[in-house]
PDB file of N, CA and C in Angstrom:
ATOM      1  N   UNK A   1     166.012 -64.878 217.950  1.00  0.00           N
ATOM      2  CA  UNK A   1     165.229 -66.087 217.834  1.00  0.00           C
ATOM      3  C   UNK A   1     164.217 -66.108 218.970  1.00  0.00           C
ATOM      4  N   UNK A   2     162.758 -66.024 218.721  1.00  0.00           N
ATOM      5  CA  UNK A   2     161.919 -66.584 219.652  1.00  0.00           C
ATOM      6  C   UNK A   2     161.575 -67.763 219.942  1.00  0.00           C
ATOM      7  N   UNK A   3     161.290 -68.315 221.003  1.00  0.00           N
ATOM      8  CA  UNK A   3     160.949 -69.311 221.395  1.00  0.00           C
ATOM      9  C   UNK A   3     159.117 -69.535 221.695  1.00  0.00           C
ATOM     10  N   UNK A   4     158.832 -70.776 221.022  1.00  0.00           N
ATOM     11  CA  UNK A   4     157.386 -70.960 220.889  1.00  0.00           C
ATOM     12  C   UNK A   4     157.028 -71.718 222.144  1.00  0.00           C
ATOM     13  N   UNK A   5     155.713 -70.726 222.998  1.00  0.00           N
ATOM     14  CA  UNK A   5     155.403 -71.215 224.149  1.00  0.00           C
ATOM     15  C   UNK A   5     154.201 -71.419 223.833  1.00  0.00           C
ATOM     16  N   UNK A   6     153.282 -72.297 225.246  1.00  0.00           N
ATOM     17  CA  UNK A   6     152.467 -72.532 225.129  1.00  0.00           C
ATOM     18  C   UNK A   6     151.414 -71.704 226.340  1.00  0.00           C
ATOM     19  N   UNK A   7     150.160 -71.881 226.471  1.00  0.00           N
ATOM     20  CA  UNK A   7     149.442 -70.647 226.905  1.00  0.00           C
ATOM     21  C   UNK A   7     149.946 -70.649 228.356  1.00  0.00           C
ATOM     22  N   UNK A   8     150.994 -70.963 229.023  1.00  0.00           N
ATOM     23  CA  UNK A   8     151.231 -70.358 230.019  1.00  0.00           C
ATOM     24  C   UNK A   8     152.671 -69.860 229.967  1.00  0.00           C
ATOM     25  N   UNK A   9     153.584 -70.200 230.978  1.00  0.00           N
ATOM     26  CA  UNK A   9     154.954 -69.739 230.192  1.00  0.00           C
ATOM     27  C   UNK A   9     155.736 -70.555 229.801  1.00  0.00           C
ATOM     28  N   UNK A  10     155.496 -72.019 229.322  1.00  0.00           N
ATOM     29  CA  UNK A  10     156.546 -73.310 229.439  1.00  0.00           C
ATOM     30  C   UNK A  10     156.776 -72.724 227.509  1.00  0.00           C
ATOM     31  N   UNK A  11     157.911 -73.006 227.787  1.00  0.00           N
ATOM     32  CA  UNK A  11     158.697 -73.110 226.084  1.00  0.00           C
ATOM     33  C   UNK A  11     158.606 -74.506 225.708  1.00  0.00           C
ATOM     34  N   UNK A  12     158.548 -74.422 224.173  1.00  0.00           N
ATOM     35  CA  UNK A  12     158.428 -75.941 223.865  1.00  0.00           C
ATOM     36  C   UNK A  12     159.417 -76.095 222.780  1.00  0.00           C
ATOM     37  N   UNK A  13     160.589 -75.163 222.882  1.00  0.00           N
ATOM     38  CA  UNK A  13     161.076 -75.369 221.950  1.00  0.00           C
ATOM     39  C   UNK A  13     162.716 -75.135 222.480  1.00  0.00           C
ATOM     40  N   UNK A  14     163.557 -76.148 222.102  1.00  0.00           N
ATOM     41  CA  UNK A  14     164.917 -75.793 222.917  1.00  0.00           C
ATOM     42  C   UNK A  14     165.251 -77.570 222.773  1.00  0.00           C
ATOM     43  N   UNK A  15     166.574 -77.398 223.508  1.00  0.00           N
ATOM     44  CA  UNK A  15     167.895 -78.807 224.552  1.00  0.00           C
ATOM     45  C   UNK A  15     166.631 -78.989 225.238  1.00  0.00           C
ATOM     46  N   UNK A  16     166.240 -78.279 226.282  1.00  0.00           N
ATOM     47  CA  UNK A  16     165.772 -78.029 227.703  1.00  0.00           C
ATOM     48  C   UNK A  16     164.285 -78.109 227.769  1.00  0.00           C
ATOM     49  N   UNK A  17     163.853 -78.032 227.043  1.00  0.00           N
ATOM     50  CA  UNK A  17     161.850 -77.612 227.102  1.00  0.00           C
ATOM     51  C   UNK A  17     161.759 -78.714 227.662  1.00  0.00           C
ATOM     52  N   UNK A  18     161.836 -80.313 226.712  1.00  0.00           N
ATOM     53  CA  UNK A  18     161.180 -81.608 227.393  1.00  0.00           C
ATOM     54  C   UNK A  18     162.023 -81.843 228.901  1.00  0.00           C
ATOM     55  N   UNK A  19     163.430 -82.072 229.062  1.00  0.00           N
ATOM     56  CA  UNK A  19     163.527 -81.740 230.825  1.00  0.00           C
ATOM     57  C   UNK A  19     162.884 -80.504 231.416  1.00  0.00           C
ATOM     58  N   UNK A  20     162.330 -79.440 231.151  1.00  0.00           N
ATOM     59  CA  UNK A  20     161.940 -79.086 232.041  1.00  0.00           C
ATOM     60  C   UNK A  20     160.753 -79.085 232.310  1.00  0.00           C
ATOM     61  N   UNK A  21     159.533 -79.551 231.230  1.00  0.00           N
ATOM     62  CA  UNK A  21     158.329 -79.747 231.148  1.00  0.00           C
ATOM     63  C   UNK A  21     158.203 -81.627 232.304  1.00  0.00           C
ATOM     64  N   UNK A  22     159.680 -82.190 232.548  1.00  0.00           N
ATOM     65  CA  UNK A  22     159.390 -83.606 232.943  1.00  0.00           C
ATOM     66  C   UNK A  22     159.793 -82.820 234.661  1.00  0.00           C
ATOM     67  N   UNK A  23     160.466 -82.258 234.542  1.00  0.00           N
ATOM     68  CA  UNK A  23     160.676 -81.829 236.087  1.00  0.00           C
ATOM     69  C   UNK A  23     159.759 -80.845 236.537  1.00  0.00           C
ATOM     70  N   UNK A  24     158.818 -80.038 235.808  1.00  0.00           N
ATOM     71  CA  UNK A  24     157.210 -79.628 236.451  1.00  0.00           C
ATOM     72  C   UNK A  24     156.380 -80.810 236.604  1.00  0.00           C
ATOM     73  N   UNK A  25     156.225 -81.972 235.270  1.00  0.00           N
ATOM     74  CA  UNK A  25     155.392 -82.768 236.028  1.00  0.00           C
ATOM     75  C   UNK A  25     154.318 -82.281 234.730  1.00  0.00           C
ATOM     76  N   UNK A  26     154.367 -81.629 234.429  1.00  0.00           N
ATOM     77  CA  UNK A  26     153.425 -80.847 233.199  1.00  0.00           C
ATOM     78  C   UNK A  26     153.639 -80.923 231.683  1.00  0.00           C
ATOM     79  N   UNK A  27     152.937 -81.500 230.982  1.00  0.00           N
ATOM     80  CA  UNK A  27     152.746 -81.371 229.613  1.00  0.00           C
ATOM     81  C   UNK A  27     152.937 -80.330 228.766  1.00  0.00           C
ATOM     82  N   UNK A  28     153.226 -80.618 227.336  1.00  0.00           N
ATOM     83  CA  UNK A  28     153.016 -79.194 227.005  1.00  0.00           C
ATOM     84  C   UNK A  28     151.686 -78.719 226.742  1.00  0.00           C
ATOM     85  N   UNK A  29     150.481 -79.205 226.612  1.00  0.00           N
ATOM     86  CA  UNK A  29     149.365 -78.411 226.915  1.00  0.00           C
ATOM     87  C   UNK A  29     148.786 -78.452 227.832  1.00  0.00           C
ATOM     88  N   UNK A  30     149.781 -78.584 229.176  1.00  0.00           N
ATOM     89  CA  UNK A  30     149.338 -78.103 230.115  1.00  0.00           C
ATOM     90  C   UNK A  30     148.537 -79.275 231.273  1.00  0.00           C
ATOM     91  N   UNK A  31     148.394 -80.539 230.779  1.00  0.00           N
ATOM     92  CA  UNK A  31     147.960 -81.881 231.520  1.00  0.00           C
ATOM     93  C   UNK A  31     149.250 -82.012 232.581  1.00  0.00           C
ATOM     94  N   UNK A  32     148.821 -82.650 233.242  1.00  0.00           N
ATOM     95  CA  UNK A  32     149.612 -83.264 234.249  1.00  0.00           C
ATOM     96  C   UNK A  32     150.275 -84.723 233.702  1.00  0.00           C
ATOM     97  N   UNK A  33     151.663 -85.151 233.735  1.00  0.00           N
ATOM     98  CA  UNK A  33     152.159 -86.024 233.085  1.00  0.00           C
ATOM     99  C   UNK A  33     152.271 -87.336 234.458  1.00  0.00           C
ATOM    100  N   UNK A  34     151.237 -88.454 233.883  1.00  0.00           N
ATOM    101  CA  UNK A  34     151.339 -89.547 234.735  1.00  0.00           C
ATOM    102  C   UNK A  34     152.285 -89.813 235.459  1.00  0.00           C
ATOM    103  N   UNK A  35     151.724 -89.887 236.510  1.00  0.00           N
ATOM    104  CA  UNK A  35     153.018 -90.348 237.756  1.00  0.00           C
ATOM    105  C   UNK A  35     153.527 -91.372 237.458  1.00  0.00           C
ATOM    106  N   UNK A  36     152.911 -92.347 236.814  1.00  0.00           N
ATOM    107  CA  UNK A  36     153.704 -93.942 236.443  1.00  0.00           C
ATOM    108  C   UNK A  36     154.697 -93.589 235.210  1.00  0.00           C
ATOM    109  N   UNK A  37     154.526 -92.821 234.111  1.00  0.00           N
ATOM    110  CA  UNK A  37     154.960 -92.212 233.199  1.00  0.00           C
ATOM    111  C   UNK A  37     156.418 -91.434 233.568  1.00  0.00           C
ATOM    112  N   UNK A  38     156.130 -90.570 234.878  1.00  0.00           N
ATOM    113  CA  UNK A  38     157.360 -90.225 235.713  1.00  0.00           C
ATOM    114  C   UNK A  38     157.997 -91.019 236.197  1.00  0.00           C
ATOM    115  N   UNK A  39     157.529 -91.490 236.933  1.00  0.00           N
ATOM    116  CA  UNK A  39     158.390 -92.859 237.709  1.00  0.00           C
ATOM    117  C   UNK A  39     159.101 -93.815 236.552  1.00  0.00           C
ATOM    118  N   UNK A  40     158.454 -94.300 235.773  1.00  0.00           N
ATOM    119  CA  UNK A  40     159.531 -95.054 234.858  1.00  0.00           C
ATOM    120  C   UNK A  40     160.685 -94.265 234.041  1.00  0.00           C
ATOM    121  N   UNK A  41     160.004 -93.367 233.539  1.00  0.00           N
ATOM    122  CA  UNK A  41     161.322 -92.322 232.811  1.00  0.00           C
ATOM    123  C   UNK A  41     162.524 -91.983 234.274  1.00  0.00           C
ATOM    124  N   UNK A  42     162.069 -91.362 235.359  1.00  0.00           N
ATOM    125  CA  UNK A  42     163.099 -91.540 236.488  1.00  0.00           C
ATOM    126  C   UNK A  42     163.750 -92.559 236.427  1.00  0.00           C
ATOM    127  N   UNK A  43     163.182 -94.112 236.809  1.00  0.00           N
ATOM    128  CA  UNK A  43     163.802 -95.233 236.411  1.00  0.00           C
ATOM    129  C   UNK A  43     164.713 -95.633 235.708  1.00  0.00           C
ATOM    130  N   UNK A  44     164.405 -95.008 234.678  1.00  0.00           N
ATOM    131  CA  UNK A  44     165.399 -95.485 233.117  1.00  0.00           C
ATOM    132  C   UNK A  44     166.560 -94.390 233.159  1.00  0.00           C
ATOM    133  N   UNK A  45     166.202 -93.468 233.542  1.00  0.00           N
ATOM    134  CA  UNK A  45     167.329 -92.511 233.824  1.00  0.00           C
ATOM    135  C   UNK A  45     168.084 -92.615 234.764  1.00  0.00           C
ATOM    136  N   UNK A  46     168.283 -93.112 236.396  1.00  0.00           N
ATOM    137  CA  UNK A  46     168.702 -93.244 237.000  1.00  0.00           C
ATOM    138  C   UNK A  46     169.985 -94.117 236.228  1.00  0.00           C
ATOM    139  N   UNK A  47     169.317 -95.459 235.750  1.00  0.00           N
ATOM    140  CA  UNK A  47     170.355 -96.270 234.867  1.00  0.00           C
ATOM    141  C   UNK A  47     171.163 -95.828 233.865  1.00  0.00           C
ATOM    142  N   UNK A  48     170.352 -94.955 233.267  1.00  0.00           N
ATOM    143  CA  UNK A  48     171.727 -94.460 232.480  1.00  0.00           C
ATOM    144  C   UNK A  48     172.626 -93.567 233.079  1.00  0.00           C
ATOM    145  N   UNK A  49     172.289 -92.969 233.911  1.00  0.00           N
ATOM    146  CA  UNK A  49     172.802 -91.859 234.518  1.00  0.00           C
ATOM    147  C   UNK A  49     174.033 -92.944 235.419  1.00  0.00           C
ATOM    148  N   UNK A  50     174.198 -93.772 235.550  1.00  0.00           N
ATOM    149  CA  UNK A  50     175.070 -94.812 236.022  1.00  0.00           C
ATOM    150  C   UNK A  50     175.667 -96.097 234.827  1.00  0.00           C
ATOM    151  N   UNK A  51     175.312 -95.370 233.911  1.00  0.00           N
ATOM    152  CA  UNK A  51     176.076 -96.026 232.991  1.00  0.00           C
ATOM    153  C   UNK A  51     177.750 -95.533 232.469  1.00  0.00           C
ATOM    154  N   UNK A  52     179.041 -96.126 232.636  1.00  0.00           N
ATOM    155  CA  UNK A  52     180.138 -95.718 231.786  1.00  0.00           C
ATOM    156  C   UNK A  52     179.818 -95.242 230.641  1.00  0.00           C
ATOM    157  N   UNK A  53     180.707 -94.366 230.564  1.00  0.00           N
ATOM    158  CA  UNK A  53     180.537 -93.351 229.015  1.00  0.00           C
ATOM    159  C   UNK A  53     182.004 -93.560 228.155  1.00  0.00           C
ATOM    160  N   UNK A  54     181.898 -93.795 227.161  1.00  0.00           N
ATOM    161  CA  UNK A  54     182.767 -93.551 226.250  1.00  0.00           C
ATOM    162  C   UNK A  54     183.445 -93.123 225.781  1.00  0.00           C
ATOM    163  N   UNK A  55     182.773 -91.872 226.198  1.00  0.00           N
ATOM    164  CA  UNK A  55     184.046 -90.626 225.505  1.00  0.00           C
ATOM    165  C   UNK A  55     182.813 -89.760 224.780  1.00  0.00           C
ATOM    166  N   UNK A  56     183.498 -87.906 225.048  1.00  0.00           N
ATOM    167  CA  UNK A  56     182.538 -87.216 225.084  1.00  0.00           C
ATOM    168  C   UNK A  56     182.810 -87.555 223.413  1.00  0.00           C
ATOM    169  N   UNK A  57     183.660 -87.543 222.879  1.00  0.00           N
ATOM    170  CA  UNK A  57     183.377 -86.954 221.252  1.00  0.00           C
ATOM    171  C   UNK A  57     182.314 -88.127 220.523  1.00  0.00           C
ATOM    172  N   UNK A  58     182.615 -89.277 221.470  1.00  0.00           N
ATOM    173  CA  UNK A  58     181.549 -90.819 220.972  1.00  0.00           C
ATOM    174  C   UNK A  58     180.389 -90.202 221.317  1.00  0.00           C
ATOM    175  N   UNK A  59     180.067 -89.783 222.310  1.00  0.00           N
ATOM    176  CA  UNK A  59     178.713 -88.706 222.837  1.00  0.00           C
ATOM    177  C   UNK A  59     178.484 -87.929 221.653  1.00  0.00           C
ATOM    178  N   UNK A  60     178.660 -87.079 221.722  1.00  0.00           N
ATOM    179  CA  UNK A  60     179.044 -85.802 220.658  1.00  0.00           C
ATOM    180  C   UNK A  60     178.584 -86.077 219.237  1.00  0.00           C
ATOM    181  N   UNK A  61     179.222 -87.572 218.700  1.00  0.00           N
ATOM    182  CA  UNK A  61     178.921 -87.953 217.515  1.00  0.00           C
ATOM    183  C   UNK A  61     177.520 -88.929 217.480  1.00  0.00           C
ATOM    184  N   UNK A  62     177.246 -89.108 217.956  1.00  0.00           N
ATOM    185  CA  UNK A  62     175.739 -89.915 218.532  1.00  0.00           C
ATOM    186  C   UNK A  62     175.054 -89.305 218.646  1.00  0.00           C
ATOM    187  N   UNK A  63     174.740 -87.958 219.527  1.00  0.00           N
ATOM    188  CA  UNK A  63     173.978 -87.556 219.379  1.00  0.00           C
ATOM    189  C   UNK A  63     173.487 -86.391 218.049  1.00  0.00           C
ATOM    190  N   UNK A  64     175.253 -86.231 217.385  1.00  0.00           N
ATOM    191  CA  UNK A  64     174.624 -85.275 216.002  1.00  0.00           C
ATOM    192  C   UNK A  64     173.985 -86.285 215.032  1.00  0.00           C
ATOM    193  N   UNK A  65     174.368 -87.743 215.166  1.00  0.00           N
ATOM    194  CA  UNK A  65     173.641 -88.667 214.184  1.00  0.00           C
ATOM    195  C   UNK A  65     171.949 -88.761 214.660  1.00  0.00           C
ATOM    196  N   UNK A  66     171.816 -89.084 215.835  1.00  0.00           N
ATOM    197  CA  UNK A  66     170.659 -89.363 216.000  1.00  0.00           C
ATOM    198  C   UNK A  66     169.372 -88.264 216.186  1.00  0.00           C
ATOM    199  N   UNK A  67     170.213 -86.786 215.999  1.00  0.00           N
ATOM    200  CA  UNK A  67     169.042 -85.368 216.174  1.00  0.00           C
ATOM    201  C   UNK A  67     169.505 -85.020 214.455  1.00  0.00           C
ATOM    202  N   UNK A  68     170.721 -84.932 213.784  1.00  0.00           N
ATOM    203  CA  UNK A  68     170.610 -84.535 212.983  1.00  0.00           C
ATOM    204  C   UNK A  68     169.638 -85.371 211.680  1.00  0.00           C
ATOM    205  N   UNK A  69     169.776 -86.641 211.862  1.00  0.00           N
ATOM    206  CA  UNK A  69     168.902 -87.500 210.858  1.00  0.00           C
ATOM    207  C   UNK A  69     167.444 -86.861 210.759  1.00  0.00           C
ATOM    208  N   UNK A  70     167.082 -86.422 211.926  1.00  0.00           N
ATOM    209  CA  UNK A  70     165.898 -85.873 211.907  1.00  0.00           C
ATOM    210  C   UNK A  70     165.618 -84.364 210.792  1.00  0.00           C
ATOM    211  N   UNK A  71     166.478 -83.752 211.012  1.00  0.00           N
ATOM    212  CA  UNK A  71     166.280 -82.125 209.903  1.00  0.00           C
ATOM    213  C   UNK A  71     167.548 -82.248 208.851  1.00  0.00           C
ATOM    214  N   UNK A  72     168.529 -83.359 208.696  1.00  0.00           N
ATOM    215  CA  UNK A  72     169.133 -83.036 207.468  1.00  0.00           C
ATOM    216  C   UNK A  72     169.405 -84.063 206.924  1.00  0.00           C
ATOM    217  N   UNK A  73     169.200 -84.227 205.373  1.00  0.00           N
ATOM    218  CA  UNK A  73     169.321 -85.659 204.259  1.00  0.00           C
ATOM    219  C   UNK A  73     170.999 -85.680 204.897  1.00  0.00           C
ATOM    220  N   UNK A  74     170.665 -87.295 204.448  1.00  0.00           N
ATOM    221  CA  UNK A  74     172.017 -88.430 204.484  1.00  0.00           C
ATOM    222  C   UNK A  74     172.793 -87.900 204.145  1.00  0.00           C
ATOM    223  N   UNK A  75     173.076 -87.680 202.725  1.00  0.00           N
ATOM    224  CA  UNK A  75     174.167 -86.682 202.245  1.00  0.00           C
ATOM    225  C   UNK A  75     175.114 -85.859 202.978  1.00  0.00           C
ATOM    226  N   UNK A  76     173.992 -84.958 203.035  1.00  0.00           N
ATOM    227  CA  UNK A  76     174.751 -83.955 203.645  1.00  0.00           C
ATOM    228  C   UNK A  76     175.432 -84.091 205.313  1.00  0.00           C
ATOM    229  N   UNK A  77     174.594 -85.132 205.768  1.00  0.00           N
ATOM    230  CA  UNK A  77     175.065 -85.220 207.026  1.00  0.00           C
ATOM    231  C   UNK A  77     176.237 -86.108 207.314  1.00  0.00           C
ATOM    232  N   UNK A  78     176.313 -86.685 206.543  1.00  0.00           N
ATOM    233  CA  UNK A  78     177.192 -88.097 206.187  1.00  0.00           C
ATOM    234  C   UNK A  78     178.665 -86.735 206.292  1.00  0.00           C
ATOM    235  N   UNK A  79     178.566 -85.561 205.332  1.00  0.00           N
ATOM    236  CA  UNK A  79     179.442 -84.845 205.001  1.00  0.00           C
ATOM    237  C   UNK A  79     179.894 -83.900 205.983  1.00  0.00           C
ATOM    238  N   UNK A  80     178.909 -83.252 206.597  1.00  0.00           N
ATOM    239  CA  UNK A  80     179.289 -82.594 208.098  1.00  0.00           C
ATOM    240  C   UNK A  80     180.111 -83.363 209.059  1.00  0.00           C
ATOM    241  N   UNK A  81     179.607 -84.421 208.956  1.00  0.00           N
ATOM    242  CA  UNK A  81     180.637 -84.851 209.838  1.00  0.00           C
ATOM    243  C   UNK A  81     182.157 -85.601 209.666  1.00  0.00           C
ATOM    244  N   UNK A  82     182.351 -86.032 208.147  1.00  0.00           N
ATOM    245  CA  UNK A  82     183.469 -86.228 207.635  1.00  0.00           C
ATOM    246  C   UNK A  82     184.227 -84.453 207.764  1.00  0.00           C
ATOM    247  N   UNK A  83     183.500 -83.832 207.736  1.00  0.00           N
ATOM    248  CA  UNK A  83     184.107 -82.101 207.909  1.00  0.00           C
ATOM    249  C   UNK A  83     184.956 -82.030 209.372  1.00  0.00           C
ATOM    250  N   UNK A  84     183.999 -82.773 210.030  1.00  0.00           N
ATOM    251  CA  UNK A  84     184.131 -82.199 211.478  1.00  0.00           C
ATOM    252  C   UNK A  84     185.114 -83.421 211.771  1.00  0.00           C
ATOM    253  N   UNK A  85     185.369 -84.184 211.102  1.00  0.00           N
ATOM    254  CA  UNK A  85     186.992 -85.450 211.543  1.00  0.00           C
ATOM    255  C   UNK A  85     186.088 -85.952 212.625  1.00  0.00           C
ATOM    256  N   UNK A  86     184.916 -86.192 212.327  1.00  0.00           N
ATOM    257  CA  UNK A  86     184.125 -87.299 212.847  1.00  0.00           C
ATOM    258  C   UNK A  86     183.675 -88.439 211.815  1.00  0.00           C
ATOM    259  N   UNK A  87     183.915 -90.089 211.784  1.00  0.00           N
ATOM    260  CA  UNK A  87     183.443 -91.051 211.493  1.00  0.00           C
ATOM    261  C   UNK A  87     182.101 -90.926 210.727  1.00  0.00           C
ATOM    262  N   UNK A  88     182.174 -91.274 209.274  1.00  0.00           N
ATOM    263  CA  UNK A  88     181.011 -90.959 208.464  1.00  0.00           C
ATOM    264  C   UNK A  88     179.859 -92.045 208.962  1.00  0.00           C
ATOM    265  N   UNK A  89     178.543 -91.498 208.387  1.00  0.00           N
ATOM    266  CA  UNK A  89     177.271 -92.634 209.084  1.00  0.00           C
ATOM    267  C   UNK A  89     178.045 -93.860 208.718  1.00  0.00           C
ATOM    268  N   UNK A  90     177.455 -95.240 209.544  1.00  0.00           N
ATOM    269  CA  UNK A  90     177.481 -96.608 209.492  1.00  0.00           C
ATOM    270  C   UNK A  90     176.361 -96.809 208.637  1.00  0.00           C
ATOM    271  N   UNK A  91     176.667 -97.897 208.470  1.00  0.00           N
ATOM    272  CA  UNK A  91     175.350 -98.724 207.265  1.00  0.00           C
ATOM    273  C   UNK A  91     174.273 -98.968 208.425  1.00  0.00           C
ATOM    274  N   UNK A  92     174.505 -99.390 209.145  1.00  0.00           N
ATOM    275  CA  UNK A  92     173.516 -99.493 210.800  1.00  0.00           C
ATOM    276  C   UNK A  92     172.418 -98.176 210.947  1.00  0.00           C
ATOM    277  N   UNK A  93     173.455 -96.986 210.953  1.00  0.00           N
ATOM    278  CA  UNK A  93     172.845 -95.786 211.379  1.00  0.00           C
ATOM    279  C   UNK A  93     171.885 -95.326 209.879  1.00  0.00           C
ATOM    280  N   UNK A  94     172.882 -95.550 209.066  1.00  0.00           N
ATOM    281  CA  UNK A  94     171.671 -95.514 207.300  1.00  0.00           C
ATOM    282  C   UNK A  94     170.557 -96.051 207.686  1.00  0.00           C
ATOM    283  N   UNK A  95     170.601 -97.609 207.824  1.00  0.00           N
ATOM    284  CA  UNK A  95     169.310 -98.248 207.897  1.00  0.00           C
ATOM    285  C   UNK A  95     168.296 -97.762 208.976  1.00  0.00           C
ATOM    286  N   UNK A  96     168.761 -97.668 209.835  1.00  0.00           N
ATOM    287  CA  UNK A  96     168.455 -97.026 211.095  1.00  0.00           C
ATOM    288  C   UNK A  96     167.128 -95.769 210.663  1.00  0.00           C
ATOM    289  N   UNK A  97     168.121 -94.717 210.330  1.00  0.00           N
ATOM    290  CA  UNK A  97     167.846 -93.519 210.564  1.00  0.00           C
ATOM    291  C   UNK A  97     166.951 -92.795 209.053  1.00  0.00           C
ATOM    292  N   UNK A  98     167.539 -93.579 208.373  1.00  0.00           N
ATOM    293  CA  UNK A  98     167.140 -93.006 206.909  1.00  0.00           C
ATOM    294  C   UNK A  98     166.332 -93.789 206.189  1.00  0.00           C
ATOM    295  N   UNK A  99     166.505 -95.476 205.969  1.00  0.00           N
ATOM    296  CA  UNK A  99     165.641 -96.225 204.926  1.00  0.00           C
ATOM    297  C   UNK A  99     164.037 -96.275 205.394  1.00  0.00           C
ATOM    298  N   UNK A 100     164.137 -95.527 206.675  1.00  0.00           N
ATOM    299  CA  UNK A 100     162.496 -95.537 207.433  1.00  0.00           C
ATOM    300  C   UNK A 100     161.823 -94.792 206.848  1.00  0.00           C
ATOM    301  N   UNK A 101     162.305 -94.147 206.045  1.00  0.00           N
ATOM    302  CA  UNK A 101     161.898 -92.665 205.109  1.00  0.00           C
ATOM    303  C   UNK A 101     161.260 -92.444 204.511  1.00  0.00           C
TER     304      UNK A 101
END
């Protein structure tokens, strides 16, 4: 698998590209990303980063709802995760994620 960069060496494709494109400070084409733009995302992160957590598998299942809605129909995702003895979507996360469609 290659990874799609942009004309210098930043990858833009990965977990990791957008943290590491926010910890250069650099865009992906290469602009400089507003210092106020930094400073508040720092901000908001600090807070979560001090927020109690739930439990990794509540993690775990949150975040396959909220990246997978993006590349796979309801259906099927609803079903991956009844596979995986994870809690099928909520009517919340339907409306949410899918009736925007």
């Amino acid at each position: 698998m290659t990874a799609e960069t942009t004309p210098g060496t930043q990858t833009t494709t990965g977990a990791d590209a957008v943290d590491q494109a926010i910890a250069q400070g650099i865009d992906f084409d290469g602009s400089p990303i507003p210092p106020q733009k930094l400073e508040l995302y720092h901000q908001v992160m600090a807070l979560e980063g001090n927020r109690q957590r739930s439990g990794v598998s509540n993690t775990m299942r949150s975040r396959i709802v909220r990246i997978g809605a993006k590349h796979i129909p309801q259906s099927e995702l609803n079903q991956l995760l009844i596979s995986a003895e994870f809690a099928p979507l909520k009517d919340k996360e339907i409306a949410f994620y899918y009736n925007s469609k």
